[in-house]
C-alpha atoms as a PDB file:
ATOM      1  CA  UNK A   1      -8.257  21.185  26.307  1.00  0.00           C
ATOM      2  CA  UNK A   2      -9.881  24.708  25.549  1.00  0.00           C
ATOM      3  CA  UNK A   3     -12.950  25.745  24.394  1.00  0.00           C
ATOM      4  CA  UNK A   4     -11.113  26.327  20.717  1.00  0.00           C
ATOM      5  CA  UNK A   5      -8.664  23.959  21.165  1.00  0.00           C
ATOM      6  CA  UNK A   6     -10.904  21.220  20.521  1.00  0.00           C
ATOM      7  CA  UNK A   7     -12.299  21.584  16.959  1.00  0.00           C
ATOM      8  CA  UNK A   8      -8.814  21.404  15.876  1.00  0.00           C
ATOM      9  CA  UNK A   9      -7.700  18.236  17.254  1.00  0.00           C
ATOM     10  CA  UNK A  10     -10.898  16.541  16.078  1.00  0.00           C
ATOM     11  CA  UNK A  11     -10.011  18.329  12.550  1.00  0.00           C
ATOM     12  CA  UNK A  12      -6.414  17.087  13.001  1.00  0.00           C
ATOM     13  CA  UNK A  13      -7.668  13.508  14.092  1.00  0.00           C
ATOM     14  CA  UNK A  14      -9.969  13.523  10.484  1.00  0.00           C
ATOM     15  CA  UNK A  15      -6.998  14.353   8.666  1.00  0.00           C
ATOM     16  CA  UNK A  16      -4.947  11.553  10.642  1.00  0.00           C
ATOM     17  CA  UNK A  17      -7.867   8.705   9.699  1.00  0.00           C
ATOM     18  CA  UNK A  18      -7.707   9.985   5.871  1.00  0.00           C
ATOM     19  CA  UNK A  19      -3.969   9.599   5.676  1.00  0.00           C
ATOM     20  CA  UNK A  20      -4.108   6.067   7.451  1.00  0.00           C
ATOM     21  CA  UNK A  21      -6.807   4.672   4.895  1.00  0.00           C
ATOM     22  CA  UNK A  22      -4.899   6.303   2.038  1.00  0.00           C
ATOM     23  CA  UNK A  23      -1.705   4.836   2.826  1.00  0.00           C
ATOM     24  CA  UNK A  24      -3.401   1.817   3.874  1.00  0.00           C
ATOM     25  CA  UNK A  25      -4.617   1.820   0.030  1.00  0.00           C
ATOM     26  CA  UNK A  26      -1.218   2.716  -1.506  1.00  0.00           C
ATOM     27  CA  UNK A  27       0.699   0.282   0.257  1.00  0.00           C
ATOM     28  CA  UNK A  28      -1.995  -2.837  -0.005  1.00  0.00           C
ATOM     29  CA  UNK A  29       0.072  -6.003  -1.289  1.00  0.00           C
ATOM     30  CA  UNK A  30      -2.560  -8.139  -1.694  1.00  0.00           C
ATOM     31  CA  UNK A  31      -4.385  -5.737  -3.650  1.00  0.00           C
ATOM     32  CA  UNK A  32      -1.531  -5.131  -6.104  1.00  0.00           C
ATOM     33  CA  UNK A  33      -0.609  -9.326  -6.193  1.00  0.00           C
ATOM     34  CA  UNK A  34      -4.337  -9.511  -7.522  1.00  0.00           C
ATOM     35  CA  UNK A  35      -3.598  -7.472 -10.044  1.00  0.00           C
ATOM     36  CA  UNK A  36      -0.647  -8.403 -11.093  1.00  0.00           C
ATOM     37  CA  UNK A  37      -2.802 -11.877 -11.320  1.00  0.00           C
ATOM     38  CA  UNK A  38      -5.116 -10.341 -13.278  1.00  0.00           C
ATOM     39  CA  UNK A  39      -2.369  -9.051 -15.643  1.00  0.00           C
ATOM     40  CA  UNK A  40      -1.131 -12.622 -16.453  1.00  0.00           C
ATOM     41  CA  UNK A  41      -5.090 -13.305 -16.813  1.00  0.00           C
ATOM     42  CA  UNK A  42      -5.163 -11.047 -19.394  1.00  0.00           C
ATOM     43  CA  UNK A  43      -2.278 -11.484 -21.524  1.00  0.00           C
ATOM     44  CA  UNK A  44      -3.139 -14.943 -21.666  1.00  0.00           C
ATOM     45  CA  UNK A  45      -6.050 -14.390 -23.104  1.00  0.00           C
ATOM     46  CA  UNK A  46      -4.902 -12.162 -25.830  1.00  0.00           C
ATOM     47  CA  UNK A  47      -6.563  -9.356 -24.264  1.00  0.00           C
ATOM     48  CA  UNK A  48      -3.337  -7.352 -24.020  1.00  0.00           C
ATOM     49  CA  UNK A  49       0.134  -7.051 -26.046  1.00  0.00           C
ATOM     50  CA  UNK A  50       3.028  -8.599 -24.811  1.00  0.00           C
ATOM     51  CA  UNK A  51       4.258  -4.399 -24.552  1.00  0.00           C
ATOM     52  CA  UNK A  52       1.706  -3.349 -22.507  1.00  0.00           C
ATOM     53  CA  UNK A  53       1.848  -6.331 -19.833  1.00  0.00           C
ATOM     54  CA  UNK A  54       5.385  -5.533 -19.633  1.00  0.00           C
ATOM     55  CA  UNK A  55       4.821  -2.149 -19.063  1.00  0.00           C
ATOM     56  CA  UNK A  56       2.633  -2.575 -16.454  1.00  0.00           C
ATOM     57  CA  UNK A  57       4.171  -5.587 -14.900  1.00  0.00           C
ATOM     58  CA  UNK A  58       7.047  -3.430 -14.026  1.00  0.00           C
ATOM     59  CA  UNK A  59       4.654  -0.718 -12.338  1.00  0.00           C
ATOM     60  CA  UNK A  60       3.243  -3.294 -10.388  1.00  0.00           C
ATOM     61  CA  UNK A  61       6.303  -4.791  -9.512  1.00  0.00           C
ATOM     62  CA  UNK A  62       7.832  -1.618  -8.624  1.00  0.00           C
ATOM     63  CA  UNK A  63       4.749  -0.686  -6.146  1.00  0.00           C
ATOM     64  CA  UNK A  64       5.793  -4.134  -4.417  1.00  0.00           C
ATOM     65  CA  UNK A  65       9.068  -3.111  -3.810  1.00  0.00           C
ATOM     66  CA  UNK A  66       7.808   0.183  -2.595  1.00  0.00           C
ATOM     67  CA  UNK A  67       5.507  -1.681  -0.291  1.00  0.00           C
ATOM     68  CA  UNK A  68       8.394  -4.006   0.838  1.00  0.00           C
ATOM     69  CA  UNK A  69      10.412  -0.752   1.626  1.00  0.00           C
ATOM     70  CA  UNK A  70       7.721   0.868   3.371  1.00  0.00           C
ATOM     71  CA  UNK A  71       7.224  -2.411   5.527  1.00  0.00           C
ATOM     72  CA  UNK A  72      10.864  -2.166   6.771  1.00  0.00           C
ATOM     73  CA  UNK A  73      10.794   1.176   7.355  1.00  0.00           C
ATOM     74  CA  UNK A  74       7.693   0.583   9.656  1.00  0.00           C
ATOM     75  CA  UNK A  75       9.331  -1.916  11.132  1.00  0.00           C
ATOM     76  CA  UNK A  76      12.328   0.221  12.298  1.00  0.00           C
ATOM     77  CA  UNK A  77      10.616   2.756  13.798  1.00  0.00           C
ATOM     78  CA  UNK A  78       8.333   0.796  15.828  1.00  0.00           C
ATOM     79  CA  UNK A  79      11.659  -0.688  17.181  1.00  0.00           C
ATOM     80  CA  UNK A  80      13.053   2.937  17.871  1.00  0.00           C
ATOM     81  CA  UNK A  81      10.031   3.295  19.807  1.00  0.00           C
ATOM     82  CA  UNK A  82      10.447   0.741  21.823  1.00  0.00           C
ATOM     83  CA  UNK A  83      13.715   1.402  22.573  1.00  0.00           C
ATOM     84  CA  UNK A  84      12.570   4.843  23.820  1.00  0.00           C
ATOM     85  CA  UNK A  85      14.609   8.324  23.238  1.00  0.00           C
ATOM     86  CA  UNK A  86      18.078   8.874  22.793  1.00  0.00           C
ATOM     87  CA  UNK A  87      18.899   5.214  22.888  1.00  0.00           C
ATOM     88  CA  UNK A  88      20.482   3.423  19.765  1.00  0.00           C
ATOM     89  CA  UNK A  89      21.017  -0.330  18.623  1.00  0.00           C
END
């Protein structure tokens, strides 16, 4: 590793750690189960129309889908890694 080499692959490993926690955010099920709790919560108590929890039921329920998705995905590449290059199921 060269003299100039090296500030970029610490700036590269920064931007690495940033996208982790982000996605790690994005794709948090518990996170978006809790609110989807908390959206019951509050239609029950007449704190929001029956309109707007549907509207952002289906948000919520979409992002779990998306997380589901995203899970599987993961899932199949760490299996194509394993297998190694050039080698398919």
């Amino acid at each position: 590793m060269g003299l100039f080499t090296a500030p970029l692959l610490g700036l590269m490993r920064v931007f690495e750690e940033v996208a982790d926690q982000a996605e790690k955010e994005l794709y948090n099920e518990e996170k978006v189960k809790t609110e989807l709790t908390e959206l019951h919560a509050s239609l029950e108590a007449g704190e929001i129309s029956e309109e707007e929890f549907t509207s952002r039921e289906e948000a919520l329920v979409q992002r779990l889908v998306e997380i589901d998705e995203r899970k599987e995905q993961k899932k199949r590449h760490v299996q194509r890694k394993k297998r190694g290059p050039g080698r398919r199921a």
